[in-house]
N, C-alpha and C. Protein backbone atom coordinates (compact mmCIF):
# COMPACT_ATOMS: atom_id res chain seq x y z
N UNK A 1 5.64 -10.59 -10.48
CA UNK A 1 4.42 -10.10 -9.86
C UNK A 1 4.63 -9.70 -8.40
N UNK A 2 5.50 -9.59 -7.99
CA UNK A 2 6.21 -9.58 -6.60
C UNK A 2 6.01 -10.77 -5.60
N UNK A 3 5.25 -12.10 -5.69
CA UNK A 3 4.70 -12.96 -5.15
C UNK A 3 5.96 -13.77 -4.25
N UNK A 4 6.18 -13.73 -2.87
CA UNK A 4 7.38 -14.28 -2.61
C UNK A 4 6.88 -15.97 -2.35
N UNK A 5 7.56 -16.88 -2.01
CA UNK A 5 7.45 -18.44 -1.65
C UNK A 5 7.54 -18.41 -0.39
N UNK A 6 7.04 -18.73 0.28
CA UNK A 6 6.95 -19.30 1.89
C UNK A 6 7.47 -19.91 1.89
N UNK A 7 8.45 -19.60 2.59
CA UNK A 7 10.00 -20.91 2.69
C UNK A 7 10.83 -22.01 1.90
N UNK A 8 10.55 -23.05 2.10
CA UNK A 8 10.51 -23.71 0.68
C UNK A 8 9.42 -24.60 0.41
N UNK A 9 8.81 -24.47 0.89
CA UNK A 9 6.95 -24.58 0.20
C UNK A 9 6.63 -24.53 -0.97
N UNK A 10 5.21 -25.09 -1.68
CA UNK A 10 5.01 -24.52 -2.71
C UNK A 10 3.66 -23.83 -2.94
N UNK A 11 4.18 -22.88 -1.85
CA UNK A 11 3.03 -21.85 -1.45
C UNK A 11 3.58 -20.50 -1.85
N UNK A 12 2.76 -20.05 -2.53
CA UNK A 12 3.48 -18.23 -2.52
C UNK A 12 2.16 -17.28 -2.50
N UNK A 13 2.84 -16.28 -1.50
CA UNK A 13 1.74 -15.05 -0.63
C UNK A 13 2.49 -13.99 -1.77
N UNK A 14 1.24 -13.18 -2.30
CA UNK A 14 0.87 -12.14 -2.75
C UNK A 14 0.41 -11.16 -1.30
N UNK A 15 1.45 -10.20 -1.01
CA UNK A 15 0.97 -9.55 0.14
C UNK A 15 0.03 -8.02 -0.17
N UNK A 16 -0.87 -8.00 0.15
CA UNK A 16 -2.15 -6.84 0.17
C UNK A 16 -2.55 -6.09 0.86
N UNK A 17 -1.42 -6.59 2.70
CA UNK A 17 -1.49 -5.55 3.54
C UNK A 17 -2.37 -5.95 4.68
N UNK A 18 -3.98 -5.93 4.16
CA UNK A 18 -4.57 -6.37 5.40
C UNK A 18 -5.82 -8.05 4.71
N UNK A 19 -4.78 -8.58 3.53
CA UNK A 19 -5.02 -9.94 3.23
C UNK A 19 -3.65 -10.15 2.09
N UNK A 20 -3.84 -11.49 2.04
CA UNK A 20 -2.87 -11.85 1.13
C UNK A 20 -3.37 -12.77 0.06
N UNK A 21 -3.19 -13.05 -1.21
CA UNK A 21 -3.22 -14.06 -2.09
C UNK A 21 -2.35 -15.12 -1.87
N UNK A 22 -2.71 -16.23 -1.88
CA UNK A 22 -2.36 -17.51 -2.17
C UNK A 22 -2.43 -18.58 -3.18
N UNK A 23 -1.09 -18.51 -3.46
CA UNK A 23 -1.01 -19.79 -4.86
C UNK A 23 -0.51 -20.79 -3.93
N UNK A 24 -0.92 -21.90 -4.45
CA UNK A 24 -0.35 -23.10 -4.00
C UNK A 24 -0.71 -24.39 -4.93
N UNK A 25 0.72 -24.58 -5.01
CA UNK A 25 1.19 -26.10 -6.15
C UNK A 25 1.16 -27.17 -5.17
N UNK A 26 -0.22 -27.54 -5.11
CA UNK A 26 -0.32 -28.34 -4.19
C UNK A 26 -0.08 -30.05 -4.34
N UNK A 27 0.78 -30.58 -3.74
CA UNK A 27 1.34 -31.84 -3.90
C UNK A 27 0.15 -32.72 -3.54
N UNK A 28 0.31 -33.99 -3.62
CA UNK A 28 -0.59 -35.67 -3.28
C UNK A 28 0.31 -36.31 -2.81
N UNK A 29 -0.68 -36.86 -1.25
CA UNK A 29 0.55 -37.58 -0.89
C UNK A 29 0.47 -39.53 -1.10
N UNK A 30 -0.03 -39.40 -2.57
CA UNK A 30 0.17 -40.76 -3.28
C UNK A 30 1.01 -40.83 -4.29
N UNK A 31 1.24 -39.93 -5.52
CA UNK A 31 2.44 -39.56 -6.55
C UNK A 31 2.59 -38.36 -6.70
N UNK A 32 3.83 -37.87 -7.48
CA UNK A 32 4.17 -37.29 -7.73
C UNK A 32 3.29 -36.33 -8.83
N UNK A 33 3.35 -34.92 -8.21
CA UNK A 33 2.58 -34.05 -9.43
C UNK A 33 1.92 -32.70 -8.12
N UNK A 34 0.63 -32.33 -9.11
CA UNK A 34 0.26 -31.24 -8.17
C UNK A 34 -1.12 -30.67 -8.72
N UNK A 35 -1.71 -29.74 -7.79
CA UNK A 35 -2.83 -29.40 -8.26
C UNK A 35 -2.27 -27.97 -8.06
N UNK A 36 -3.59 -27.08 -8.50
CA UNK A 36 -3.69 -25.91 -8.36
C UNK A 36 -4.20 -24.75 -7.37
N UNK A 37 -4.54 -24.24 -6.25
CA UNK A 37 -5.15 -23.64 -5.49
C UNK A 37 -4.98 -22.39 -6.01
N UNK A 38 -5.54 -21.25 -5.77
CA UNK A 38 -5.62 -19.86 -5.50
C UNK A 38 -6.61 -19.34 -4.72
N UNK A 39 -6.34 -18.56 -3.86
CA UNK A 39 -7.41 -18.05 -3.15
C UNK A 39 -6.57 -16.88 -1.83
N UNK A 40 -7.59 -16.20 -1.04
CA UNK A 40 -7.13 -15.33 -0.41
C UNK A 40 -7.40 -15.76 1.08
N UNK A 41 -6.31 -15.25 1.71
CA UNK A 41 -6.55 -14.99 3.34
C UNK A 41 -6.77 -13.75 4.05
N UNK A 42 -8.02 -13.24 4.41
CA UNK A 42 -8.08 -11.94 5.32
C UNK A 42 -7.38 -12.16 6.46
N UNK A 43 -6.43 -11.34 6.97
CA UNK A 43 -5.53 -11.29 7.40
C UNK A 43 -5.96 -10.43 9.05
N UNK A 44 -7.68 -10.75 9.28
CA UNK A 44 -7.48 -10.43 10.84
C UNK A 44 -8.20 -11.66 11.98
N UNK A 45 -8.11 -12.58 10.51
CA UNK A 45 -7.97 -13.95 11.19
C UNK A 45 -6.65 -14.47 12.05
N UNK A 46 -6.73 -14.49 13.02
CA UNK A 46 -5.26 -14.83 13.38
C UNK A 46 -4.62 -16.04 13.40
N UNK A 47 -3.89 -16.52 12.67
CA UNK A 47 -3.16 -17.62 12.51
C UNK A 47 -1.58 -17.63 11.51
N UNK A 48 -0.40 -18.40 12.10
CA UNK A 48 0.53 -18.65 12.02
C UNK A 48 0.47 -19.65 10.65
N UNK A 49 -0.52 -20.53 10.35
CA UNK A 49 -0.62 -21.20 8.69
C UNK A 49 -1.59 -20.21 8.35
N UNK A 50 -1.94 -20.86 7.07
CA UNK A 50 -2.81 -20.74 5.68
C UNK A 50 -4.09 -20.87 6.08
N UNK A 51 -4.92 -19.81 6.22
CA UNK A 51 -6.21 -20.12 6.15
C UNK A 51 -7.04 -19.68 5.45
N UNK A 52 -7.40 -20.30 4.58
CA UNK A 52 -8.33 -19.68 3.16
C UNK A 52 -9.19 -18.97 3.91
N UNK A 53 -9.83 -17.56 3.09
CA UNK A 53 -11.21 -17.06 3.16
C UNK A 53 -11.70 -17.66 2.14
N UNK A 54 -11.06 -17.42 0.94
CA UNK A 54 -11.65 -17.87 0.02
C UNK A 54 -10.76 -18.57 -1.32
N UNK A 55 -11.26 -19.60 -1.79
CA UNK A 55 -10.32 -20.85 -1.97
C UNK A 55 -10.92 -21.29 -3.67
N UNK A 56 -9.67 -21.45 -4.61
CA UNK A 56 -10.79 -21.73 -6.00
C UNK A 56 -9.78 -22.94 -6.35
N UNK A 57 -10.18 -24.12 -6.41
CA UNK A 57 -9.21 -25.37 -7.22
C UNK A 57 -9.07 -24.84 -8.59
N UNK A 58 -8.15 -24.25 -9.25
CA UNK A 58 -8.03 -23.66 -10.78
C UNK A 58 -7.88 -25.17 -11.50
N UNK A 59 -6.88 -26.09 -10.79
CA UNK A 59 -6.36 -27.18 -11.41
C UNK A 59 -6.52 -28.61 -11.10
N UNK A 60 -7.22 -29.76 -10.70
CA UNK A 60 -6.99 -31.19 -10.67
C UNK A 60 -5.56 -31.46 -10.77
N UNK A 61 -5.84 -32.40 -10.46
CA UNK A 61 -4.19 -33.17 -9.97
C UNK A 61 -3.69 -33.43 -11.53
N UNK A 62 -2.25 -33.17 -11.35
CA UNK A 62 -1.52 -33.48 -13.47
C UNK A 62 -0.29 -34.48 -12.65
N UNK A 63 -0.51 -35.08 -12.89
CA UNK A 63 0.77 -36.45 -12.56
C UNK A 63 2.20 -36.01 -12.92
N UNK A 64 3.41 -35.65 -12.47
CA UNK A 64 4.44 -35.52 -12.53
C UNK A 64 5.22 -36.91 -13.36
N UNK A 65 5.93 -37.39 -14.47
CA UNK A 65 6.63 -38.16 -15.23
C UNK A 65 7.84 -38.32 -15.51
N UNK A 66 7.77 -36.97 -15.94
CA UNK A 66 9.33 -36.67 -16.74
C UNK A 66 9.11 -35.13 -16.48
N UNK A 67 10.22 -34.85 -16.66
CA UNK A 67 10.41 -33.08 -16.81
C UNK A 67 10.28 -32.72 -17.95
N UNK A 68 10.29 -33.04 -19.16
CA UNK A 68 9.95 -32.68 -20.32
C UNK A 68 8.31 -33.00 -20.36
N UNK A 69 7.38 -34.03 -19.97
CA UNK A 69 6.08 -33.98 -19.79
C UNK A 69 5.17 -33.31 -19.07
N UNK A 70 5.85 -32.28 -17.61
CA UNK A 70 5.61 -31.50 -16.87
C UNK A 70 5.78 -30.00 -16.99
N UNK A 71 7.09 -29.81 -17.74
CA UNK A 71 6.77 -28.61 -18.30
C UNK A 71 5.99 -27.71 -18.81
N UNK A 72 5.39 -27.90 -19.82
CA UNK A 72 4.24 -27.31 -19.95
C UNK A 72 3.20 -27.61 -18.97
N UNK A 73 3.14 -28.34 -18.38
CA UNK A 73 2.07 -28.20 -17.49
C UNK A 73 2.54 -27.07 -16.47
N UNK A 74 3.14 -27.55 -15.82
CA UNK A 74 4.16 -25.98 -15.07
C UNK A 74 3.90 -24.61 -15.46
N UNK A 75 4.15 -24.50 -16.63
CA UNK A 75 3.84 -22.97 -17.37
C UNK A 75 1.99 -22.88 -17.27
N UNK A 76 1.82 -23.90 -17.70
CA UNK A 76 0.24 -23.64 -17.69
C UNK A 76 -0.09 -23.49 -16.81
N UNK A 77 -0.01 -23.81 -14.99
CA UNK A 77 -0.24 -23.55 -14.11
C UNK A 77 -0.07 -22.18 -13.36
N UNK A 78 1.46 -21.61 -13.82
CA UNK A 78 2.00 -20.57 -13.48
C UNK A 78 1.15 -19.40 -14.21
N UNK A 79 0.94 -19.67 -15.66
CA UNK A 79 0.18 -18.58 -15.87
C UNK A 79 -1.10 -17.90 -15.68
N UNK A 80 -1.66 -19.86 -15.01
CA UNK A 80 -3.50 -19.37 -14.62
C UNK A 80 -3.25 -19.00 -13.46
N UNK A 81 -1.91 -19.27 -12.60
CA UNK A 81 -1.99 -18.65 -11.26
C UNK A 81 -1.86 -16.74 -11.35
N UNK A 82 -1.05 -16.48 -12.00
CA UNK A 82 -0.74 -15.32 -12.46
C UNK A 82 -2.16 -14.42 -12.88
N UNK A 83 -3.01 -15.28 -13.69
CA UNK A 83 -4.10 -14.42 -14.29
C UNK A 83 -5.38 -14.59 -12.96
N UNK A 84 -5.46 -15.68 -12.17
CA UNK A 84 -6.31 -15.38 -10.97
C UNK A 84 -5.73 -14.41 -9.59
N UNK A 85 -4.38 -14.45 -9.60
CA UNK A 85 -4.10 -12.95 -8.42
C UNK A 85 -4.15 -12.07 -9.36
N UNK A 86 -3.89 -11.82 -10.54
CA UNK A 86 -4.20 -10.36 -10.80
C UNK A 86 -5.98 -10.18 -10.78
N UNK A 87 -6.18 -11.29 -11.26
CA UNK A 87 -8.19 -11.28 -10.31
C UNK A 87 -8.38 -10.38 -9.36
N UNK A 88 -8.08 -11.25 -8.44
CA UNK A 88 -8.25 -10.74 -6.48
C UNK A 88 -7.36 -9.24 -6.64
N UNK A 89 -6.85 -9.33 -6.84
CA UNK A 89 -6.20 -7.85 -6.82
C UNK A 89 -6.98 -7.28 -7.50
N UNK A 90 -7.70 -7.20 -8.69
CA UNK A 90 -8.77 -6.18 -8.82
C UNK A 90 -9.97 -6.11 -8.51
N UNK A 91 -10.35 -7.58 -7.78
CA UNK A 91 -11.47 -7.89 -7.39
C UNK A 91 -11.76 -7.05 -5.63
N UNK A 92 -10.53 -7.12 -5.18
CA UNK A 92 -10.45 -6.71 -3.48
C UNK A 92 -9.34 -5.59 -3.35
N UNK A 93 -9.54 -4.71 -4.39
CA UNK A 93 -8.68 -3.27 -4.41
C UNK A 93 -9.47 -2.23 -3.01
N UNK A 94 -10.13 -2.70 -2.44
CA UNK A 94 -10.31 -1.90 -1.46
C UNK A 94 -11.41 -2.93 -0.83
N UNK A 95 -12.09 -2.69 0.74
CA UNK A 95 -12.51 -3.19 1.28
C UNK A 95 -13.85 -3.09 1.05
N UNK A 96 -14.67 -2.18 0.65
CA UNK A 96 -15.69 -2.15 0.26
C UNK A 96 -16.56 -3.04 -0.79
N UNK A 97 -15.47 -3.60 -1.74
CA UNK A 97 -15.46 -4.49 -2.93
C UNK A 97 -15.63 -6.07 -2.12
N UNK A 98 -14.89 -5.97 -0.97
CA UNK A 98 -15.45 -7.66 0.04
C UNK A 98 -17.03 -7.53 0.53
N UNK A 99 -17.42 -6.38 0.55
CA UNK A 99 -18.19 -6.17 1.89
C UNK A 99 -19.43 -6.15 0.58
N UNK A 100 -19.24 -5.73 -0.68
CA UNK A 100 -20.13 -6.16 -1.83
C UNK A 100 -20.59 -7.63 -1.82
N UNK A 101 -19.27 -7.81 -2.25
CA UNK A 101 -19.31 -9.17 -2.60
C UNK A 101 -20.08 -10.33 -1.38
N UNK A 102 -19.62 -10.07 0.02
CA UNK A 102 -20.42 -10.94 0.99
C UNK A 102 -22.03 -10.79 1.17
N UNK A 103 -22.28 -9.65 0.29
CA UNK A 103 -23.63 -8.81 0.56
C UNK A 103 -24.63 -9.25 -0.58
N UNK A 104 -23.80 -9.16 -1.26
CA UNK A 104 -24.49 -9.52 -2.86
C UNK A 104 -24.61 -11.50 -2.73
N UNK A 105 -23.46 -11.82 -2.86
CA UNK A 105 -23.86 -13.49 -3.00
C UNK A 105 -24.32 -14.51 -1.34
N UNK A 106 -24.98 -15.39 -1.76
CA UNK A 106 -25.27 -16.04 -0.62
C UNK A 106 -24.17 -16.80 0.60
N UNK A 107 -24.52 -16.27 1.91
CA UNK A 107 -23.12 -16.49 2.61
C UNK A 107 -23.61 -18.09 3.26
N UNK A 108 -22.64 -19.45 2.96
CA UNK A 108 -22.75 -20.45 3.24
C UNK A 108 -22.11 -21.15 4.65
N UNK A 109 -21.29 -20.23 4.96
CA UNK A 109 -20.61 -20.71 6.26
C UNK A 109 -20.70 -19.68 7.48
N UNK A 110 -20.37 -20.68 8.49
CA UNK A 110 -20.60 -19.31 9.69
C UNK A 110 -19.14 -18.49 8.91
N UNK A 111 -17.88 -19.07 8.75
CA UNK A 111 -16.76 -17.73 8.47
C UNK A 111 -17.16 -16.54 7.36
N UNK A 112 -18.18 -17.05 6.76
CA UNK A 112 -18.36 -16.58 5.42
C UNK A 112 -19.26 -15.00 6.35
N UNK A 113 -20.20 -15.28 7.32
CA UNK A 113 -21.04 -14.72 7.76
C UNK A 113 -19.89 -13.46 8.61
N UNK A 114 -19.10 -14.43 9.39
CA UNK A 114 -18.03 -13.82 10.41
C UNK A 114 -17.20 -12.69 9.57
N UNK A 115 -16.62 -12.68 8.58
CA UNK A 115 -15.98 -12.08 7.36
C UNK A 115 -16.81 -11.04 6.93
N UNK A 116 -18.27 -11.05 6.57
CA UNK A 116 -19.29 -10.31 5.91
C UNK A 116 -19.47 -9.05 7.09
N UNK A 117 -19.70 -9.78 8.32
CA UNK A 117 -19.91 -8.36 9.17
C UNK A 117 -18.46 -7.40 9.88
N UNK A 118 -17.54 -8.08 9.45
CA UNK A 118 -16.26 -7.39 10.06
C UNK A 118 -16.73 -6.52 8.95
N UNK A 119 -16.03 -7.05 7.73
CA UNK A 119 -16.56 -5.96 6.59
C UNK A 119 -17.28 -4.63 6.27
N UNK A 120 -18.38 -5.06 7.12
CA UNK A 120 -19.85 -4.02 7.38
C UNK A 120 -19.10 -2.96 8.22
N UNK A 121 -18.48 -3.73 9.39
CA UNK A 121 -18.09 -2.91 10.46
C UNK A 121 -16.92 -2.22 10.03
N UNK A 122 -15.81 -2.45 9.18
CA UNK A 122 -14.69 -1.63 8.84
C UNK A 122 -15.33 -0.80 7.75
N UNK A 123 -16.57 -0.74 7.02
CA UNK A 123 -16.77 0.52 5.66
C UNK A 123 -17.99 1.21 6.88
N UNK A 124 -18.12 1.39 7.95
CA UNK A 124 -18.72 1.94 8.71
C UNK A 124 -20.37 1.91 7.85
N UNK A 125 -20.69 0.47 8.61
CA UNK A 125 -22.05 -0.05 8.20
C UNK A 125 -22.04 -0.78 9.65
N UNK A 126 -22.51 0.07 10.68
CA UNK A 126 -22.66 -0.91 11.99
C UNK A 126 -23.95 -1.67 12.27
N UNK A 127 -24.65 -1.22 11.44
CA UNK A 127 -26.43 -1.66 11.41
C UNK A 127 -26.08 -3.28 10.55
N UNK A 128 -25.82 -3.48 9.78
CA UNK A 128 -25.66 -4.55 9.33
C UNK A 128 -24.35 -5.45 9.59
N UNK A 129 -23.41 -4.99 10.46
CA UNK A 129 -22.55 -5.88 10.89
C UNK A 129 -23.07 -6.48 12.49
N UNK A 130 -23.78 -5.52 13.17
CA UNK A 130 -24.67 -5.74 14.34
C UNK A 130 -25.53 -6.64 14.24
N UNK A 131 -25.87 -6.87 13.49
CA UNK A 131 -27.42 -7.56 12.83
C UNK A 131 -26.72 -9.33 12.99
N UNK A 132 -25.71 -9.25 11.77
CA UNK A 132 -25.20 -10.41 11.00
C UNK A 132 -24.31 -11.06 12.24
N UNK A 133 -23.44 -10.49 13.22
CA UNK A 133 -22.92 -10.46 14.67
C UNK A 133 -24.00 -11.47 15.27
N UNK A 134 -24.76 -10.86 15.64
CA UNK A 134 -26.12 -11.35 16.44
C UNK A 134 -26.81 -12.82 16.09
N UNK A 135 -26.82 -12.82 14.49
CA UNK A 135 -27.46 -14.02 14.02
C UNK A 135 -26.62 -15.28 14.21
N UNK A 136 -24.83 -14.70 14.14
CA UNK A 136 -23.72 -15.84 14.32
C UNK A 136 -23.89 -16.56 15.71
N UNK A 137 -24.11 -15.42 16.67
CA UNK A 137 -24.44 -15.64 17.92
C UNK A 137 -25.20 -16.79 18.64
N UNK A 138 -26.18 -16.65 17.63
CA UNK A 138 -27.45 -17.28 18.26
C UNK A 138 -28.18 -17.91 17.05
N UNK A 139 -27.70 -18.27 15.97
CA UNK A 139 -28.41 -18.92 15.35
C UNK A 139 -27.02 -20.18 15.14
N UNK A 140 -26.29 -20.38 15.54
CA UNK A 140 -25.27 -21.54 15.22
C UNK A 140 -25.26 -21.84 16.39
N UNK A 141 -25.53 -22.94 16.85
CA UNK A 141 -25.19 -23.33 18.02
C UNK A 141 -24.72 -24.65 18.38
N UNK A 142 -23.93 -25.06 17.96
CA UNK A 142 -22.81 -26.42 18.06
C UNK A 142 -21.81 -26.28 18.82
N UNK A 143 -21.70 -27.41 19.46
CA UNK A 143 -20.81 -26.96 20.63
C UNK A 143 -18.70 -27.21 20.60
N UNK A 144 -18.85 -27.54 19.37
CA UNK A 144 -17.52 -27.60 18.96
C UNK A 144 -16.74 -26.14 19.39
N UNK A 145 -14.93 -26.67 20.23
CA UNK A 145 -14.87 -25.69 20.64
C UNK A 145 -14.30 -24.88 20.19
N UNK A 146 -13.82 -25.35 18.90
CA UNK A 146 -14.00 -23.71 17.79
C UNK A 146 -15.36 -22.72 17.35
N UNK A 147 -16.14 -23.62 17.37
CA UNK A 147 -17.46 -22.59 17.61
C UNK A 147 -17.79 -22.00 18.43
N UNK A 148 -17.22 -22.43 19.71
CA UNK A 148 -17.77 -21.81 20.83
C UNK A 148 -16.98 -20.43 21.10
N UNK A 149 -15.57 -20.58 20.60
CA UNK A 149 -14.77 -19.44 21.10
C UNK A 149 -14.61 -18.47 19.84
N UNK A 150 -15.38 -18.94 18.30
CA UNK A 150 -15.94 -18.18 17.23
C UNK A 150 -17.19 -17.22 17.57
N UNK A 151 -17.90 -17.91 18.24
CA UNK A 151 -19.40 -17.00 19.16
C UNK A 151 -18.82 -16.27 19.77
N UNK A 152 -17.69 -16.75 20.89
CA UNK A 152 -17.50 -15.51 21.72
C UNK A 152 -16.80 -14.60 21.26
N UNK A 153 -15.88 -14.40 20.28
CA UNK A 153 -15.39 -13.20 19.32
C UNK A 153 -16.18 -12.87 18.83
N UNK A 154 -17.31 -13.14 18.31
CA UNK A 154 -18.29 -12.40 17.70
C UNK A 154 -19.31 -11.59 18.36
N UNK A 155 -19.28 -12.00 19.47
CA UNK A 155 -19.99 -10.96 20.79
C UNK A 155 -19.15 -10.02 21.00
N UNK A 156 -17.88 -10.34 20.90
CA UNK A 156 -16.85 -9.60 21.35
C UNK A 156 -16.68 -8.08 20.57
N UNK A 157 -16.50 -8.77 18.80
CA UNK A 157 -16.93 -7.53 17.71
C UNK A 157 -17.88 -6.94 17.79
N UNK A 158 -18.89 -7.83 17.82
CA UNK A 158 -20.37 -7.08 17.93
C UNK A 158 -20.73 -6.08 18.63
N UNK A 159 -20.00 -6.05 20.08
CA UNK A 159 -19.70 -4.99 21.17
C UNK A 159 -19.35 -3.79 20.59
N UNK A 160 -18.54 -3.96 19.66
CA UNK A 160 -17.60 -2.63 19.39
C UNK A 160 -17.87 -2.52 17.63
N UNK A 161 -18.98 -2.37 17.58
CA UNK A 161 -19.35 -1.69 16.08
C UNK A 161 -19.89 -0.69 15.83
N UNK A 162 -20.28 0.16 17.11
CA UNK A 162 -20.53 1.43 17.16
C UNK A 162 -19.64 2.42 17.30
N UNK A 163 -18.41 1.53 17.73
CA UNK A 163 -17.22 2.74 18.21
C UNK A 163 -16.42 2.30 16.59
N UNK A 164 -16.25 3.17 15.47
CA UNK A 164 -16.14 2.75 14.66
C UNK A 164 -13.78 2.45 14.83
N UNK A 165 -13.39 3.30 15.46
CA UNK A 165 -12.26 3.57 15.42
C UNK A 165 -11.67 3.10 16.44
N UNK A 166 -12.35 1.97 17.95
CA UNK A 166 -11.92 0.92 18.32
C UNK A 166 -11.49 -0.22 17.52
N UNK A 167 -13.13 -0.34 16.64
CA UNK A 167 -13.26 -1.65 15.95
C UNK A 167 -12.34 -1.96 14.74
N UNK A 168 -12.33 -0.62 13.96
CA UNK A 168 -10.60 -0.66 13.72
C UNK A 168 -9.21 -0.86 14.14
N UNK A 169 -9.35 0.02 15.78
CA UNK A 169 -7.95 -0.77 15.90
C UNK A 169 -7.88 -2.11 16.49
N UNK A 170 -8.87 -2.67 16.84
CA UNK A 170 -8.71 -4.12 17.05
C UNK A 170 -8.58 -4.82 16.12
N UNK A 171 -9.19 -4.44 15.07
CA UNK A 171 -8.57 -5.41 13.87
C UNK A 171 -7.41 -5.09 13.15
N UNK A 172 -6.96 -3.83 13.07
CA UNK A 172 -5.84 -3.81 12.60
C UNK A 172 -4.67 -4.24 13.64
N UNK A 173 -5.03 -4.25 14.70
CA UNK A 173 -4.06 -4.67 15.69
C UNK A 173 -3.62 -7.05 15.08
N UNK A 174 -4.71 -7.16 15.08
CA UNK A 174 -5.09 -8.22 14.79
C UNK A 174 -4.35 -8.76 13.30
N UNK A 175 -4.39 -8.02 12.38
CA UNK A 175 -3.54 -7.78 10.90
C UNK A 175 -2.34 -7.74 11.13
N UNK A 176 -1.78 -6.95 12.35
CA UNK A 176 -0.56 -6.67 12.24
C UNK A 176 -0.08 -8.10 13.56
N UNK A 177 -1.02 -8.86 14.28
CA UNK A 177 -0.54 -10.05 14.56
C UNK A 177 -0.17 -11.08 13.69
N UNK A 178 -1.22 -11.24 12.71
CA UNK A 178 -1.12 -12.57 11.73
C UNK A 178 0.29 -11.97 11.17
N UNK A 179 0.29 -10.76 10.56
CA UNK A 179 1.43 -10.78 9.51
C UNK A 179 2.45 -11.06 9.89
N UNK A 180 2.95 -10.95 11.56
CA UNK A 180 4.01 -11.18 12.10
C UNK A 180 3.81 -13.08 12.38
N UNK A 181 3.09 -13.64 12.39
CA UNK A 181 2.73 -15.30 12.35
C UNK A 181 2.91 -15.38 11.41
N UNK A 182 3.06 -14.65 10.37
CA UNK A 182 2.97 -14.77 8.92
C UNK A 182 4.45 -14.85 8.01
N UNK A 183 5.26 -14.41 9.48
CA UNK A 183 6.65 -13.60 8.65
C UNK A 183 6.37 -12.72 7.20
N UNK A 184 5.79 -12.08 7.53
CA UNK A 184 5.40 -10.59 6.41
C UNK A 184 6.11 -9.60 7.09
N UNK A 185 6.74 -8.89 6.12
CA UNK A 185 7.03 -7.62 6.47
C UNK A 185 5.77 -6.23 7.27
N UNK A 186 5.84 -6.08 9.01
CA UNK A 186 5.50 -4.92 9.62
C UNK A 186 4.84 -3.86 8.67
N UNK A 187 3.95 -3.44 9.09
CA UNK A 187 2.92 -2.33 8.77
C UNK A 187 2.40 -1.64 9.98
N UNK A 188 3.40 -0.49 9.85
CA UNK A 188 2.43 0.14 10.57
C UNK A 188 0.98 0.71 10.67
N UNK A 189 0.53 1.31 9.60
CA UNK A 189 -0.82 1.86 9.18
C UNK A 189 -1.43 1.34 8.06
N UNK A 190 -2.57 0.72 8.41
CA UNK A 190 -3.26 -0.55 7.39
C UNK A 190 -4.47 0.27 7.35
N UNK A 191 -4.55 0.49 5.91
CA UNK A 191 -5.99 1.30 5.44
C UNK A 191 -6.39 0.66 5.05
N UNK A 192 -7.87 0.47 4.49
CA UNK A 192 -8.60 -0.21 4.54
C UNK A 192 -9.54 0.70 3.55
């Protein structure tokens, strides 16, 4: 599926350019075994780890034994991982299909909100990324200081949703930071 492993992790990025898929055989650190993750990272979040946008447990924890009792579990894992990125890959074949999806279902988190109006603002919908900007602004107000410096990027976007081809290149500028935190292979021109 082209999916490479992050080092020797048991994480592997499905790369998409301006997000990536994530499998992860996720260990316990009481026994031996693993669960299942899949989910995606929009990629103008900037960060050097893993940060879900969006995150699905496919699997509960299966206890590791024997290698003959794990095996099939292994395969079974590999293949539901296999059948949920080919999901997201048809689910987020273009950006417009996120900017549905945040629009259509109910958004529960401020990132969920933060994500929904970049969205607006990259399919050139500045009326509703302006709007949703504004409400992050001033309707969350906790003083944690990831929130605080989440507000002030969001004033920051919010600024520039009229200039549609700033607000692009700040985020693609931004894409092409993570991917390099990311050790992903350089892109120059990230469509969207």
């Amino acid at each position: 599926m082209g999916l490479n492993q992050r080092g020797r992790s048991r994480i592997w990025l499905d790369d998409r350019f301006w997000w990536i898929g994530v499998v992860e055989f996720q260990p316990s650190g009481f026994s031996k075994g693993s669960y299942l993750n899949v989910g995606c990272m929009w990629l103008w979040h900037v960060h050097s780890h893993i940060a879900y946008s969006q995150i699905e447990r496919i699997e509960s924890f299966h206890r590791y034994e024997s290698e003959d009792q794990f095996k099939p579990i292994a395969t079974s894992f590999a293949t539901q991982a296999k059948d949920a990125i080919e999901q997201y890959r048809k689910q987020f074949k273009e950006i417009q299909a996120v900017r549905r999806q945040y629009l259509e279902a109910p958004r529960q988190s401020f990132w969920q909100n933060f994500d929904a109006a970049v969205v607006c603002a990259l399919c050139g919908d500045p009326a509703t990324a302006s709007k949703i900007f504004e409400e992050l602004i001033h309707n969350d107000q906790t003083d944690f200081e990831w929130q605080v410096e989440a507000r002030r990027d969001a004033r920051y976007l919010g600024s520039l949703v009229n200039d549609f081809q700033q607000f692009q290149n700040v985020i693609a500028s931004r894409i092409r930071q993570t991917r390099q935190l990311q050790k992903l292979p350089p892109v120059e021109n990230i469509a969207f």
